[in-house]
N, C-alpha and C. Protein backbone atom coordinates (compact mmCIF):
# COMPACT_ATOMS: atom_id res chain seq x y z
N UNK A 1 109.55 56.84 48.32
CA UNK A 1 108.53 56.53 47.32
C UNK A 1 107.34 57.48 47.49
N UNK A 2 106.66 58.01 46.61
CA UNK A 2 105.66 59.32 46.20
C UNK A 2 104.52 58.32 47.00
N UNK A 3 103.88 58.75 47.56
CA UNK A 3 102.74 58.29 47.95
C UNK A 3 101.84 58.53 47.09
N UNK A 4 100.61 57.48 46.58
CA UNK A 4 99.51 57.79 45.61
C UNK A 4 98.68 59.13 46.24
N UNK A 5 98.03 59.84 45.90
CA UNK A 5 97.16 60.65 45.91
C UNK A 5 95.83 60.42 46.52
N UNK A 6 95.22 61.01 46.99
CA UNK A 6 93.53 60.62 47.97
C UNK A 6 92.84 60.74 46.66
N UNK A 7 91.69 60.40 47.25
CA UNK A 7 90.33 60.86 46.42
C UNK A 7 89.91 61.77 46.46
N UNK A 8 89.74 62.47 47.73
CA UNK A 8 89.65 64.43 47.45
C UNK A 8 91.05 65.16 47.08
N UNK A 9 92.27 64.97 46.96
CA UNK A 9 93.01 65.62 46.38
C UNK A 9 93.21 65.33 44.64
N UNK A 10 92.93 63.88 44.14
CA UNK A 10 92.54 64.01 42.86
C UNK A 10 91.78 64.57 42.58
N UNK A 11 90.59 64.74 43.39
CA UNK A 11 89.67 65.37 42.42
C UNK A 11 89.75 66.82 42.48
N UNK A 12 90.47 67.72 43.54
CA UNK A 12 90.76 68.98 43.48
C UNK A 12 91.44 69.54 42.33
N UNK A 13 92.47 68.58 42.31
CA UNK A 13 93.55 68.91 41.13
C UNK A 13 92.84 69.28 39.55
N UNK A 14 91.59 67.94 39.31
CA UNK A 14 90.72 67.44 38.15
C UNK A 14 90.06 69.11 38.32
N UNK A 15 89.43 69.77 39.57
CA UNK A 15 88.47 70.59 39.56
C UNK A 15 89.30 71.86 38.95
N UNK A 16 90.65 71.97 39.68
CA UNK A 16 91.28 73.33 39.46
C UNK A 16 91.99 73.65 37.58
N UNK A 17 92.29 71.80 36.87
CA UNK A 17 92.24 71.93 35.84
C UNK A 17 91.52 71.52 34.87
N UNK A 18 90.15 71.98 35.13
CA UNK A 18 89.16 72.01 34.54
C UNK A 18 88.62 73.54 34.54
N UNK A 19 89.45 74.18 36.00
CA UNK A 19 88.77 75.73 35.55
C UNK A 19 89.87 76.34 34.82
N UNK A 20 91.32 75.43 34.37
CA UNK A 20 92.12 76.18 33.71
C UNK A 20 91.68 76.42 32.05
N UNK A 21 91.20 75.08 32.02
CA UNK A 21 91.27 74.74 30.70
C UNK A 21 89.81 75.03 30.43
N UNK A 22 89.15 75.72 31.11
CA UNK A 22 87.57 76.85 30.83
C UNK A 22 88.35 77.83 30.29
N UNK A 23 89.03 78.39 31.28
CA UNK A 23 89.05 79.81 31.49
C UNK A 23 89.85 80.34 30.08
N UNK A 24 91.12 79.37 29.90
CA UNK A 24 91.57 79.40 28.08
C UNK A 24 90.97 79.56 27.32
N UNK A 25 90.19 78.27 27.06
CA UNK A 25 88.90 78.05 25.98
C UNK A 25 88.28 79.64 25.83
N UNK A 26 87.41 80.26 27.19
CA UNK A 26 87.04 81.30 26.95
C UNK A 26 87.32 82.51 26.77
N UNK A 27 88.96 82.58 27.78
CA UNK A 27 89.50 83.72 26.81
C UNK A 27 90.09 84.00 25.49
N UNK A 28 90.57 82.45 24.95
CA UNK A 28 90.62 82.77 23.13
C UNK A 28 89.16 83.03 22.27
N UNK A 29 88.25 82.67 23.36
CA UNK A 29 86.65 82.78 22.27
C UNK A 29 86.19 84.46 22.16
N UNK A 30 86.31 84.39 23.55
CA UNK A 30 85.94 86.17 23.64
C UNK A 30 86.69 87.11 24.43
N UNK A 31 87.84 86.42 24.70
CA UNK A 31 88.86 87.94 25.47
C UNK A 31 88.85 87.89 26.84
N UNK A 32 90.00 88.05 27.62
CA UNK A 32 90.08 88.33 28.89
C UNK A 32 89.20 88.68 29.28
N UNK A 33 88.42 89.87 29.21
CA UNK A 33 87.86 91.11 29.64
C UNK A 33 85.89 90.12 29.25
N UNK A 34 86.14 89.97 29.05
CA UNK A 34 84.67 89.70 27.94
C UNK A 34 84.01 88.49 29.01
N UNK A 35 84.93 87.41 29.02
CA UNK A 35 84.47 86.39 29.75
C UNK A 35 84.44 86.79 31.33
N UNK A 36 83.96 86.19 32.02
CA UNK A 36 83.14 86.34 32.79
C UNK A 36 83.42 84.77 33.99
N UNK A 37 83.45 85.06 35.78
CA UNK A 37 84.04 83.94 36.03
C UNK A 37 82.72 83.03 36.06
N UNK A 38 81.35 83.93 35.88
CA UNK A 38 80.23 82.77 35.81
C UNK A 38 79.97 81.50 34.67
N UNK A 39 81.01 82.16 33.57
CA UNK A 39 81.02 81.35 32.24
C UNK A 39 82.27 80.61 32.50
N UNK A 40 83.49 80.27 33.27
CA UNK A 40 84.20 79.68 33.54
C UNK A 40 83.77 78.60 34.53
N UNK A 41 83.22 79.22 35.12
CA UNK A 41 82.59 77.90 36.24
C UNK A 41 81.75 77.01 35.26
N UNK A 42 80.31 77.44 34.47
CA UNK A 42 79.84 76.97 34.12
C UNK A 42 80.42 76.53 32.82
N UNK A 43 81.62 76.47 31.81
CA UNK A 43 82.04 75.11 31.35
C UNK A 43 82.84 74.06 32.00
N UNK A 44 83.18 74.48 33.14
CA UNK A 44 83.87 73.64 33.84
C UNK A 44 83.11 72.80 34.20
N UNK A 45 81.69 73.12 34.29
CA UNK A 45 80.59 72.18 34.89
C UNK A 45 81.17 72.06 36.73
N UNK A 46 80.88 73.57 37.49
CA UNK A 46 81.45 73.64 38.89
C UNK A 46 80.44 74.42 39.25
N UNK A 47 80.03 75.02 40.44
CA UNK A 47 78.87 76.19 40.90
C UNK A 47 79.91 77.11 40.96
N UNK A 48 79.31 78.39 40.48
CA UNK A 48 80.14 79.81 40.69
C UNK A 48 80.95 79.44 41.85
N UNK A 49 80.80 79.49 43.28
CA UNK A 49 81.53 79.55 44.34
C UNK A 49 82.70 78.76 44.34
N UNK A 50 82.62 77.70 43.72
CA UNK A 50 84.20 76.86 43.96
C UNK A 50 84.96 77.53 43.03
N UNK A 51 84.83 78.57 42.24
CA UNK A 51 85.95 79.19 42.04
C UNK A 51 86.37 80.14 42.36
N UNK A 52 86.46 80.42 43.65
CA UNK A 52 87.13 80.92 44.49
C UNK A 52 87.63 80.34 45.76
N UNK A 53 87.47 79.11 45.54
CA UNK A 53 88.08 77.89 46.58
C UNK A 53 89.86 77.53 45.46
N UNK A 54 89.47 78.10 45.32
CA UNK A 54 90.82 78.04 44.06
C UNK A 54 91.35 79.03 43.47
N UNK A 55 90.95 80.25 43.48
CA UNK A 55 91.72 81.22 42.63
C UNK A 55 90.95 82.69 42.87
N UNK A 56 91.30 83.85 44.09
CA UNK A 56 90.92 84.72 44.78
C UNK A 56 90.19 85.49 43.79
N UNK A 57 90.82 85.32 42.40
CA UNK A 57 90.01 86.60 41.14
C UNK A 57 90.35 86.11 39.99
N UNK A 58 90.08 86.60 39.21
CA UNK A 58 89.96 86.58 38.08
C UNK A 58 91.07 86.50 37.25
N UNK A 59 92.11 87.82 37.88
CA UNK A 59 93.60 88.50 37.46
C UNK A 59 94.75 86.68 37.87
N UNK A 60 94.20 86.54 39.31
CA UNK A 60 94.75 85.34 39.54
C UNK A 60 94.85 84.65 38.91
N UNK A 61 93.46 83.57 38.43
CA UNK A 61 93.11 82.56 37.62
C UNK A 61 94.49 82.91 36.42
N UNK A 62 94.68 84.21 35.72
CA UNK A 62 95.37 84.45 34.63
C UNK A 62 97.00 84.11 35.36
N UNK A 63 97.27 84.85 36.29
CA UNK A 63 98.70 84.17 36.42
C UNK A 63 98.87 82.69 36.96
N UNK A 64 97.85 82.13 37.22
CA UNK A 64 98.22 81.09 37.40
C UNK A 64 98.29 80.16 35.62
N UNK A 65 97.02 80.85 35.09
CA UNK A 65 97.08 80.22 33.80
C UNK A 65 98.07 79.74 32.78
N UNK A 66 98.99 81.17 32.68
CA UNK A 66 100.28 81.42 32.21
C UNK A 66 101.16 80.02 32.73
N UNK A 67 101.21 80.20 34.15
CA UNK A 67 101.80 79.70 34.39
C UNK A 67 102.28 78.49 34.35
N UNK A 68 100.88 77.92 34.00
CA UNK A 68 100.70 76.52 34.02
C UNK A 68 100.99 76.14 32.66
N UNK A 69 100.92 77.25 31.27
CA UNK A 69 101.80 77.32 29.77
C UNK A 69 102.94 77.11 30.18
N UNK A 70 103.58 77.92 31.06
CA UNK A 70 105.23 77.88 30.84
C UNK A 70 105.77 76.41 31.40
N UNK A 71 104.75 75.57 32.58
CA UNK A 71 105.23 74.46 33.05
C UNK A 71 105.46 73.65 32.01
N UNK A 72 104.18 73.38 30.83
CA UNK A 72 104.12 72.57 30.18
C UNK A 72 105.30 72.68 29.53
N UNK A 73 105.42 74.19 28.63
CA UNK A 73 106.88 74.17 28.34
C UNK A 73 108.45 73.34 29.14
N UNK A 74 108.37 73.60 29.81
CA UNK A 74 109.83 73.24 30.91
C UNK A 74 109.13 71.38 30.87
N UNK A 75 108.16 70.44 30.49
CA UNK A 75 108.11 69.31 30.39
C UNK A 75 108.76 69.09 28.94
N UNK A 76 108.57 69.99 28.01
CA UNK A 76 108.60 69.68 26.96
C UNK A 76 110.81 69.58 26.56
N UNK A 77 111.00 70.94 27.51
CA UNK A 77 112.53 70.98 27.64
C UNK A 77 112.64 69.30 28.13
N UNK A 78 112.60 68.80 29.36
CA UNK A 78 113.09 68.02 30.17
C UNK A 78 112.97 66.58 29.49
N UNK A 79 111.83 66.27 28.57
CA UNK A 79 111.69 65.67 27.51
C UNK A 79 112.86 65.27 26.49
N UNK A 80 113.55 66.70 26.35
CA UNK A 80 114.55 66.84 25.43
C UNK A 80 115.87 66.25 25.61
N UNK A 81 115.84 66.95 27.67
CA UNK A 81 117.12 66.45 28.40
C UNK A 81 117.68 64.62 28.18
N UNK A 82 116.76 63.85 28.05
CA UNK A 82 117.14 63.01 27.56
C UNK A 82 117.64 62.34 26.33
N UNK A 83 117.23 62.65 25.45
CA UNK A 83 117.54 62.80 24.33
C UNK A 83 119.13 63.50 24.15
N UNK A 84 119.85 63.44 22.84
CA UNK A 84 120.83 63.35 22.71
C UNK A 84 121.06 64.98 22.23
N UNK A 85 120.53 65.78 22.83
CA UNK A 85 120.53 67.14 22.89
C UNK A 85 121.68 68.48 23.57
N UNK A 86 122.33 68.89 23.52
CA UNK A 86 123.36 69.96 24.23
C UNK A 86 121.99 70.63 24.99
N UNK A 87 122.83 71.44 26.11
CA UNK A 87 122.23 72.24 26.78
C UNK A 87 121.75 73.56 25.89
N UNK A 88 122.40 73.91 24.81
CA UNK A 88 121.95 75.32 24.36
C UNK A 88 120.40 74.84 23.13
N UNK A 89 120.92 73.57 22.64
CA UNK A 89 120.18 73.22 21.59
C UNK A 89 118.66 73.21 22.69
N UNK A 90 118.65 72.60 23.55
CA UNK A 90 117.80 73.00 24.86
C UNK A 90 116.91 74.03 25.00
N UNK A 91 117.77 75.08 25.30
CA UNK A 91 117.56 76.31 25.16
C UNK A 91 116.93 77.03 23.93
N UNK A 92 117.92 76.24 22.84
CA UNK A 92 117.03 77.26 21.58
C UNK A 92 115.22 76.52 21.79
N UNK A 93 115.32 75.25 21.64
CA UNK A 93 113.62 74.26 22.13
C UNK A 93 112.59 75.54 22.82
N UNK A 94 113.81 75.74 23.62
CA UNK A 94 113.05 76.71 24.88
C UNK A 94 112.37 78.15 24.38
N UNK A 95 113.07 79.19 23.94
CA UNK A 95 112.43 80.07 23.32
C UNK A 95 111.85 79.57 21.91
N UNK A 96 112.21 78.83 20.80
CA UNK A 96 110.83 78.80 19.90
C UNK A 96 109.89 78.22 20.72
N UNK A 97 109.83 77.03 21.78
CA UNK A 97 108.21 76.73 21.86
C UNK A 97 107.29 78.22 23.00
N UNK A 98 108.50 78.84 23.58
CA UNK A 98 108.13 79.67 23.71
C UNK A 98 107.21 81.07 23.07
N UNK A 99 108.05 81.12 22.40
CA UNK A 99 107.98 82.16 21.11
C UNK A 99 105.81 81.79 20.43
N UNK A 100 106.33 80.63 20.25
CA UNK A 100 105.36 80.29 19.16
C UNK A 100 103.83 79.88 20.65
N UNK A 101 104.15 80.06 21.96
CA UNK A 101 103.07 80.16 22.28
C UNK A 101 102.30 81.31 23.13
N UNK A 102 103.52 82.10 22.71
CA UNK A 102 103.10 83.47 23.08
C UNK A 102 102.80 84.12 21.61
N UNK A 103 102.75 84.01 20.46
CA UNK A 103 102.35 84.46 19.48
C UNK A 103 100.96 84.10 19.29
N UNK A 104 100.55 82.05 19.59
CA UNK A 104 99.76 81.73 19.50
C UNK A 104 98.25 82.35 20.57
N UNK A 105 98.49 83.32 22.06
CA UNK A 105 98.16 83.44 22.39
C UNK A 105 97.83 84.55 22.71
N UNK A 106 98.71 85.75 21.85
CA UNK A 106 99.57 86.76 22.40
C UNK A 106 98.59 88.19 22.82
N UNK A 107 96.84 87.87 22.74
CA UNK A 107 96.05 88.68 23.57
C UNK A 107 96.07 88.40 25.02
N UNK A 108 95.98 86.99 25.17
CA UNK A 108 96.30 86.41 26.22
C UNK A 108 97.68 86.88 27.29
N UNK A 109 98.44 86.89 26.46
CA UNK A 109 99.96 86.86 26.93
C UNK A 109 100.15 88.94 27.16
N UNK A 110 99.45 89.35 26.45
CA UNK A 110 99.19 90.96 26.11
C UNK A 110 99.32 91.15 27.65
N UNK A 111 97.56 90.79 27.99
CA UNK A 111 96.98 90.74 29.01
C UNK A 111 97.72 90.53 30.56
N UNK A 112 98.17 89.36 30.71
CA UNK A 112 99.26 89.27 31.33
C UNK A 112 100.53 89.84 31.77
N UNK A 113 100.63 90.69 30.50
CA UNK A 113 102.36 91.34 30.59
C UNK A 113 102.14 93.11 30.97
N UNK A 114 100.47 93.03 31.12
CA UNK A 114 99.90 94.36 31.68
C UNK A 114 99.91 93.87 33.12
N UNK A 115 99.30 92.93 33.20
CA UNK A 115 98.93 92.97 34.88
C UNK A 115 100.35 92.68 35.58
N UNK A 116 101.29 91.71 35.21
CA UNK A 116 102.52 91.52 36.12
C UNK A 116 103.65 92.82 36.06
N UNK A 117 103.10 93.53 35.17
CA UNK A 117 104.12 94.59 35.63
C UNK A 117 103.66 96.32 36.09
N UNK A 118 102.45 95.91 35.71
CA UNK A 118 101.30 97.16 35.71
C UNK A 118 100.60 97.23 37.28
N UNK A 119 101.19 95.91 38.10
CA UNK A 119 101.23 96.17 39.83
C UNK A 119 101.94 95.05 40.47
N UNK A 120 101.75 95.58 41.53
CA UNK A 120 102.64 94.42 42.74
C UNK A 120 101.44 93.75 43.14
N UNK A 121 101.54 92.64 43.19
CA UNK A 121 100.51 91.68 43.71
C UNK A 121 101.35 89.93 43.89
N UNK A 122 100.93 89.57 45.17
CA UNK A 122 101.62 88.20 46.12
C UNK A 122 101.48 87.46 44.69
N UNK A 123 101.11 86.50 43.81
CA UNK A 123 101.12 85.99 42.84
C UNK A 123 102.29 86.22 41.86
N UNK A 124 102.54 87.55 41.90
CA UNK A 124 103.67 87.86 40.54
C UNK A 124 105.02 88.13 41.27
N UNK A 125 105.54 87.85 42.87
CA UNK A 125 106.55 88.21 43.35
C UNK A 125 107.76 86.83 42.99
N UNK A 126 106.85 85.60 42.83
CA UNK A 126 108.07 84.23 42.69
C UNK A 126 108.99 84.63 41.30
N UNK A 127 109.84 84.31 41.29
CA UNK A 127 110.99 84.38 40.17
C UNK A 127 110.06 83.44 38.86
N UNK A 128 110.56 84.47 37.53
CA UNK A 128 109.90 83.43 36.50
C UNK A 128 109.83 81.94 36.37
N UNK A 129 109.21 81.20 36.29
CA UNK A 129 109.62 80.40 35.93
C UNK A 129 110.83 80.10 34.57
N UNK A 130 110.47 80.46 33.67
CA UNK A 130 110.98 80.09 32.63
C UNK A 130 112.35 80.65 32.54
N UNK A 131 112.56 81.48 33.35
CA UNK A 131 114.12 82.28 33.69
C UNK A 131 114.61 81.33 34.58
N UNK A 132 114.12 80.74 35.16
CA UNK A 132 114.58 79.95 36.43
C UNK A 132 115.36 78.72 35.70
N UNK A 133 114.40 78.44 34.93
CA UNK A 133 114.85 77.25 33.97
C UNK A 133 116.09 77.55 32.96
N UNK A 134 115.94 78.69 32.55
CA UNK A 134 116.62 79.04 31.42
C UNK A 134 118.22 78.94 32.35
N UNK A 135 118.54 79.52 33.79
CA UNK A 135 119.61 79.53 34.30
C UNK A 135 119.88 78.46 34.57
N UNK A 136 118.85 77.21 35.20
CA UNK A 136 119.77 75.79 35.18
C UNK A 136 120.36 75.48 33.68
N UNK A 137 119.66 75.70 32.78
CA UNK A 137 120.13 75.25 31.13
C UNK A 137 121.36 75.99 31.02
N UNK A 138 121.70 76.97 31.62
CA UNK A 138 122.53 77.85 31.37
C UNK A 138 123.92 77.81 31.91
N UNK A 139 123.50 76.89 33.42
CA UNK A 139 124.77 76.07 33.96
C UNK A 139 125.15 74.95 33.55
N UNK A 140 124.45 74.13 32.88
CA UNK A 140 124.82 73.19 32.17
C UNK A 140 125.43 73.05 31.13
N UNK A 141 125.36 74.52 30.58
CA UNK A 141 125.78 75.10 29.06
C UNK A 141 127.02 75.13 29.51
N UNK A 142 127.42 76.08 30.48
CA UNK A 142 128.65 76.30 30.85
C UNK A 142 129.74 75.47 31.83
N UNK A 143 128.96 73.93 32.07
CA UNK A 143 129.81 72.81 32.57
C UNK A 143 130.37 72.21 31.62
N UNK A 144 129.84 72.20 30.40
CA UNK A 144 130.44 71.53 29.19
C UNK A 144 130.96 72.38 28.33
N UNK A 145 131.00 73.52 28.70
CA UNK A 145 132.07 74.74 27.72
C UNK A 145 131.60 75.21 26.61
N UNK A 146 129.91 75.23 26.63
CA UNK A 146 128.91 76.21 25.22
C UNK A 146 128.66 77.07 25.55
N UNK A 147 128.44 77.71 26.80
CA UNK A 147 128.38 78.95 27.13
C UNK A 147 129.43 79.31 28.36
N UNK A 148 130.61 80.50 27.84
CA UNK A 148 131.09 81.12 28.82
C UNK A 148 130.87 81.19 30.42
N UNK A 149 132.04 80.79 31.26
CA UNK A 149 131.57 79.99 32.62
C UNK A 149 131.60 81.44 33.76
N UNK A 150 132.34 82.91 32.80
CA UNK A 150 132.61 83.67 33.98
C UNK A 150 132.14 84.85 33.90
N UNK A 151 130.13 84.35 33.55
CA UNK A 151 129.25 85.02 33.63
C UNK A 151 128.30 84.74 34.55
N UNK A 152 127.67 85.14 35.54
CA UNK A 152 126.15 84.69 36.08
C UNK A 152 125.09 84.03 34.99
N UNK A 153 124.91 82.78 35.50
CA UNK A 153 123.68 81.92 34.81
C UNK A 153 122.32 82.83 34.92
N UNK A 154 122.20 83.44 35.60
CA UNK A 154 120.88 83.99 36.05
C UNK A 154 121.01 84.84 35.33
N UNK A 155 122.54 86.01 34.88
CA UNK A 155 122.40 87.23 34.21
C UNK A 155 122.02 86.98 32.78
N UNK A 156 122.77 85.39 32.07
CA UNK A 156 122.67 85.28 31.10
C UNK A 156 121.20 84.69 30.85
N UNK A 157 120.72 83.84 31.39
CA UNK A 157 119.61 83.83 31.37
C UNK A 157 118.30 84.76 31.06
N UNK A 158 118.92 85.74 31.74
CA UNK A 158 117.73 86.82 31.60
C UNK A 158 118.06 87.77 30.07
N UNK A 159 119.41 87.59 29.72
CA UNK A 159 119.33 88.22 28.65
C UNK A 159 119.06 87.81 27.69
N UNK A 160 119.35 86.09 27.71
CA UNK A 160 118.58 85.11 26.93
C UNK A 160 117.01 85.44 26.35
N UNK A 161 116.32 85.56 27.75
CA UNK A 161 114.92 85.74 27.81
C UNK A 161 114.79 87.51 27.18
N UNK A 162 114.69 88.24 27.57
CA UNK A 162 114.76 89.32 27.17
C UNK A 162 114.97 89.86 25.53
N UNK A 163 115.83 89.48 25.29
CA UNK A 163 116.26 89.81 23.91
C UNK A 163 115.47 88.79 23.04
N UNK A 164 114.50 87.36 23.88
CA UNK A 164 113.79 87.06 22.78
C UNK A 164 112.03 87.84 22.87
N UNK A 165 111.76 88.32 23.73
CA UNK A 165 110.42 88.60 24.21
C UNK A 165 110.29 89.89 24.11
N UNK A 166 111.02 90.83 23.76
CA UNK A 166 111.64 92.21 23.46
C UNK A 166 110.31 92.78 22.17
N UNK A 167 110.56 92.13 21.12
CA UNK A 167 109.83 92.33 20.37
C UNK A 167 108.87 92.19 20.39
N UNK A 168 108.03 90.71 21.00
CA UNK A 168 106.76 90.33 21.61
C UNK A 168 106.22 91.61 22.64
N UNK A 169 106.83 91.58 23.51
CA UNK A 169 106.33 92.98 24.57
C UNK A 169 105.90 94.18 23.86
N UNK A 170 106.60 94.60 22.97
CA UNK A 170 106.37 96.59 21.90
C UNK A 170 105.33 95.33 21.59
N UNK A 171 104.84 94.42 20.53
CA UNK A 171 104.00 94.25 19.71
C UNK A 171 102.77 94.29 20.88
N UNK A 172 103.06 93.70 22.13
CA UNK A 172 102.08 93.81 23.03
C UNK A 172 101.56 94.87 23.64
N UNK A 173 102.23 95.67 23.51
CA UNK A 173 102.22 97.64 23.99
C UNK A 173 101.60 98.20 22.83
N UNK A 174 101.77 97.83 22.04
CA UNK A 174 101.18 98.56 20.52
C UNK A 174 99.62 97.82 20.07
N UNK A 175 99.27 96.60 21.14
CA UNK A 175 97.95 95.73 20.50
C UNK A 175 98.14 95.05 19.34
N UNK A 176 99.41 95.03 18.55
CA UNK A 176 99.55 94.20 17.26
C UNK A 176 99.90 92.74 17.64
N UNK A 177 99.68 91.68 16.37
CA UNK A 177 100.06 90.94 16.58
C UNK A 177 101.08 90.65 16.39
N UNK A 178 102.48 89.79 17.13
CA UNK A 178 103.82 89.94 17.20
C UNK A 178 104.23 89.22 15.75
N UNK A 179 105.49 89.27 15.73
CA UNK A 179 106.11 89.69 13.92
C UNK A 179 106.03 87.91 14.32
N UNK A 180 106.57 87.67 12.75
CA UNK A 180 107.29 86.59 12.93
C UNK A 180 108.26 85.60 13.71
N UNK A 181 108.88 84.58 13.82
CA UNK A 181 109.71 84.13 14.49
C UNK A 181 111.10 84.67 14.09
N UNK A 182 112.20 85.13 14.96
CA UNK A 182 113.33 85.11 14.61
C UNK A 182 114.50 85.35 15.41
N UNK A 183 113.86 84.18 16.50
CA UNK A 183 114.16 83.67 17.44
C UNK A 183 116.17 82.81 17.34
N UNK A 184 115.97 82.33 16.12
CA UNK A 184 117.37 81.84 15.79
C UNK A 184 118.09 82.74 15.58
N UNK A 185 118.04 84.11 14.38
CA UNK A 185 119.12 85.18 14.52
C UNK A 185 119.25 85.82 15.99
N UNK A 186 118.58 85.63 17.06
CA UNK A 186 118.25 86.53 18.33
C UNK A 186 119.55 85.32 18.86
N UNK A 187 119.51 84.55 18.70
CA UNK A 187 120.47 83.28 19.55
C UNK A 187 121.61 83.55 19.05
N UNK A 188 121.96 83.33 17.46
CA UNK A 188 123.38 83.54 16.89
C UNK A 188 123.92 85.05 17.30
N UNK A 189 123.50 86.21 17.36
CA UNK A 189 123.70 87.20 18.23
C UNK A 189 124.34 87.10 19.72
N UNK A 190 122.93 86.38 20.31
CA UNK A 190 124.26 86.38 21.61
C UNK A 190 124.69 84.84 22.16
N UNK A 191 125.24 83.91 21.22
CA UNK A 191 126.01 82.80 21.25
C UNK A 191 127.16 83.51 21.17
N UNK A 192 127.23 84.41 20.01
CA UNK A 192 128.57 84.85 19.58
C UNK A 192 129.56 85.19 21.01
N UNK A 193 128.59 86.11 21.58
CA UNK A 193 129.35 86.91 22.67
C UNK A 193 129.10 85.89 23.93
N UNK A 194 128.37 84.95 23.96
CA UNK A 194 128.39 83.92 25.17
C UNK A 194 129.35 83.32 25.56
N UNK A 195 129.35 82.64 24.08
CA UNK A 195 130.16 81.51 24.01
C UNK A 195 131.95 82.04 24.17
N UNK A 196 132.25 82.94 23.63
CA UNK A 196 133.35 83.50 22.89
C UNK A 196 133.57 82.93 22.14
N UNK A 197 134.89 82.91 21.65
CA UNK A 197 135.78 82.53 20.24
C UNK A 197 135.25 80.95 19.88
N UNK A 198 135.09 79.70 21.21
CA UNK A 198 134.60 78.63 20.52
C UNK A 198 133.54 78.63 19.75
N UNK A 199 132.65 79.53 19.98
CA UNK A 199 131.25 79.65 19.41
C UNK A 199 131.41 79.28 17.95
N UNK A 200 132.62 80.38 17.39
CA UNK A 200 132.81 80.21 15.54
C UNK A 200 133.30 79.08 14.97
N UNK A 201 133.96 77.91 16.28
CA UNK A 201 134.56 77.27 15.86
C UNK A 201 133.53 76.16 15.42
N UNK A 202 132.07 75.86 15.85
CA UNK A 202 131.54 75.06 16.03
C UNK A 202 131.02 74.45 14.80
């Protein structure tokens, strides 16, 4: 049984997402670059210094930020898991709410897809999340016979991911904002070749 939580570890948790949900607020108002961690502390209502009892810089604060998008996502999958859902139908959940919150964010997400690949830094070495996820969905796909079993979950996974964020990334290299959704023809593409021959039958 989970043991309840203290009173200084609730309120750490309350402090650290309160500087998440600053630090958002202020980078959709005025930009990564623009805001400032003295204006993050101060809507958080925290003194400058405790934020760095929590998050070494600035660049940090951002991958953790992300990160804490993609969790919500993977609640929103697991949500689904109950529900009377297939593993791929799952999956598709997975890249549109994806899709649509990296569009919704996608200076944000810009920003991000400069710094995690634009250096090595202890923060960006853990495996994606959302790839991580995408390969359990992906074994599950292929315990029940929707996706081809005598492929790597992890390989397909990533091509999953890839071939939907493909376009998002150039729009992010170019500073535009990313096209439309079309996220479903990106799936019927490679269902075809996932799945094999059952795929058409479906």
């Amino acid at each position: 049984m989970t043991q309840p939580l203290s009173r200084r570890e609730r309120k750490k948790r309350e402090t650290r997402q309160a500087l998440l949900e600053a630090a958002l607020a202020l980078f959709r108002e005025k930009g990564y670059d623009a805001a400032t961690v003295e204006e993050i502390t101060a809507r958080a209502d925290v003194a400058k210094g405790t934020f760095f009892n929590y998050f070494p810089s600035k660049e940090a604060l951002l991958g953790e930020l992300t990160a804490w998008q993609l969790a919500q996502l993977r609640e929103a999958v697991d949500v689904a898991r109950g529900a009377p859902a297939s593993p791929v139908a799952r999956i598709r959940l997975l890249m549109r709410l994806l899709r649509e919150r990296m569009r919704h964010d996608w200076r944000l997400y810009q920003r991000a897809f400069a710094s995690r690949w634009g250096r090595s830094s202890p923060h960006h070495q853990a495996r994606n999340p959302i790839a991580a996820l995408l390969a359990d969905l992906v074994r599950e796909a292929q315990a029940v016979g929707e996706i081809r079993a005598d492929v790597e979950a992890e390989l397909v996974g990533d091509l999953i991911l890839m071939a939907h964020i493909r376009r998002l990334a150039v729009s992010f290299h170019r500073g535009e904002e990313p096209p439309p959704d079309d996220g479903g023809q990106v799936m019927e593409v490679l269902m075809e070749g996932l799945a094999g021959p059952s795929w058409t039958e479906k």
